[in-house]
Protein backbone atom coordinates (compact mmCIF):
# COMPACT_ATOMS: atom_id res chain seq x y z
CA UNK A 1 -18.45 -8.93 14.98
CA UNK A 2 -15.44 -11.22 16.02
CA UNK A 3 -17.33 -14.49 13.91
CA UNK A 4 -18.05 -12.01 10.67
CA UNK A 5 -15.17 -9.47 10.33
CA UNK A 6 -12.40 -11.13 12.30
CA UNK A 7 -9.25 -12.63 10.00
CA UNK A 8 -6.51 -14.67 10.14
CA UNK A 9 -4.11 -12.46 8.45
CA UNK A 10 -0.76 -13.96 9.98
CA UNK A 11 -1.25 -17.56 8.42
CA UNK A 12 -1.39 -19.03 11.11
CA UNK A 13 -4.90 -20.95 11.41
CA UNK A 14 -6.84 -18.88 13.59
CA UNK A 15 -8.30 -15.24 14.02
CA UNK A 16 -6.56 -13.79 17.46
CA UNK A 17 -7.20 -10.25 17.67
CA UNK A 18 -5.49 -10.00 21.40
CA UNK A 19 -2.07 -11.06 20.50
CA UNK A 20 -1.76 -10.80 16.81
CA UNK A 21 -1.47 -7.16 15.70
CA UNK A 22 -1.99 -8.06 12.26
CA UNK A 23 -4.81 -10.22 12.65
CA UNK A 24 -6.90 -7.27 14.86
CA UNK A 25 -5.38 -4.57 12.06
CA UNK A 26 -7.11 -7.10 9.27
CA UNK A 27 -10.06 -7.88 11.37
CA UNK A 28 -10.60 -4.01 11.96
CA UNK A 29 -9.75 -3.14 7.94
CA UNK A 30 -12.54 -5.92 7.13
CA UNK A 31 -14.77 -4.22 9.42
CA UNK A 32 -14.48 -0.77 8.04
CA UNK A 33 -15.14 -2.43 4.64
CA UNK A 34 -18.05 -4.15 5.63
CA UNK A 35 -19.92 -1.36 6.87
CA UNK A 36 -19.04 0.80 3.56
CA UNK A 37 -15.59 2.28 3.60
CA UNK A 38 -14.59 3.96 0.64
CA UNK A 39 -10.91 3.95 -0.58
CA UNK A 40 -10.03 7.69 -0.71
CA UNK A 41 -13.06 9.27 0.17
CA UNK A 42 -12.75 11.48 3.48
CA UNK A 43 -13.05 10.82 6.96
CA UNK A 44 -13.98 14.12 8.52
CA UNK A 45 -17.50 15.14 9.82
CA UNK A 46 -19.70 15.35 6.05
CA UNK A 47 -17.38 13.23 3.96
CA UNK A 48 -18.63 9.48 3.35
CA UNK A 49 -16.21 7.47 5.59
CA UNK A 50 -17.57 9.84 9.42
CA UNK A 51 -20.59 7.36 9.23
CA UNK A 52 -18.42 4.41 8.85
CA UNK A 53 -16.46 5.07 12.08
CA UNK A 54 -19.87 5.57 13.20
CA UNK A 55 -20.81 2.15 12.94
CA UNK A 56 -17.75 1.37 15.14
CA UNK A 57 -18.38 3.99 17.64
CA UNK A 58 -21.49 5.90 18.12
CA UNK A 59 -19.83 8.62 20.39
CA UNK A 60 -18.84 11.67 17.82
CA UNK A 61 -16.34 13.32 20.03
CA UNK A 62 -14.37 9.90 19.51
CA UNK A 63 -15.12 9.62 15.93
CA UNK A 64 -13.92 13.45 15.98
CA UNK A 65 -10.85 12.53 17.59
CA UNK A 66 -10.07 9.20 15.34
CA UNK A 67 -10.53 11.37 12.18
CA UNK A 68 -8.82 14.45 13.64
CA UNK A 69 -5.60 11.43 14.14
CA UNK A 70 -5.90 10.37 10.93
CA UNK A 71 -5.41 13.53 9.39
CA UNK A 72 -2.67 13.80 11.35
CA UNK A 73 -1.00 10.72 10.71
CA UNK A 74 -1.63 11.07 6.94
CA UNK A 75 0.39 13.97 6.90
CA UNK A 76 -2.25 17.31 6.46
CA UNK A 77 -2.80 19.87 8.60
C-alpha cells in the first residue's frame, strides 16, 4: 500500500507517513480514492463509501465507529 497510495504531499522529496501529517493525510486520501471513494456520497452502513472503509479495515464495528466520527465531525447528528 505504502509503494502505490503513499504521497509526498509536503514537497519535500519523499513519502513519510510517520512524521509528516500531511503526507499520511494524502497517502490515506489517495487510498480512499483508489479503492472507489465517492465525493459526497455517504459513509454509513448501505451508502457507497461503508465498503470503501472496508477495504481499509475489514472489522465493521471499526468501520461503524469511523463513520459514526465522521458524522460527528461533519457536524449532523
Amino acid at each position: 500500500s505504502y509503494l502505490k497510495y503513499g504521497v509526498d504531499f509536503d514537497g519535500d522529496g519523499r513519502r513519510d507517513l510517520i512524521r509528516s501529517t500531511p503526507d499520511a493525510l494524502a497517502s490515506t486520501a489517495n487510498f480512499l480514492k483508489g479503492k472507489g471513494w465517492r465525493a459526497g456520497a455517504g459513509w454509513n452502513e448501505g451508502e457507497p463509501n461503508f465498503a470503501v472503509l472496508l477495504e481499509w479495515n475489514q472489522a465493521r464495528v471499526y468501520v461503524k465507529t469511523i463513520a459514526l466520527l465522521a458524522t460527528k465531525l461533519a457536524g449532523a447528528q
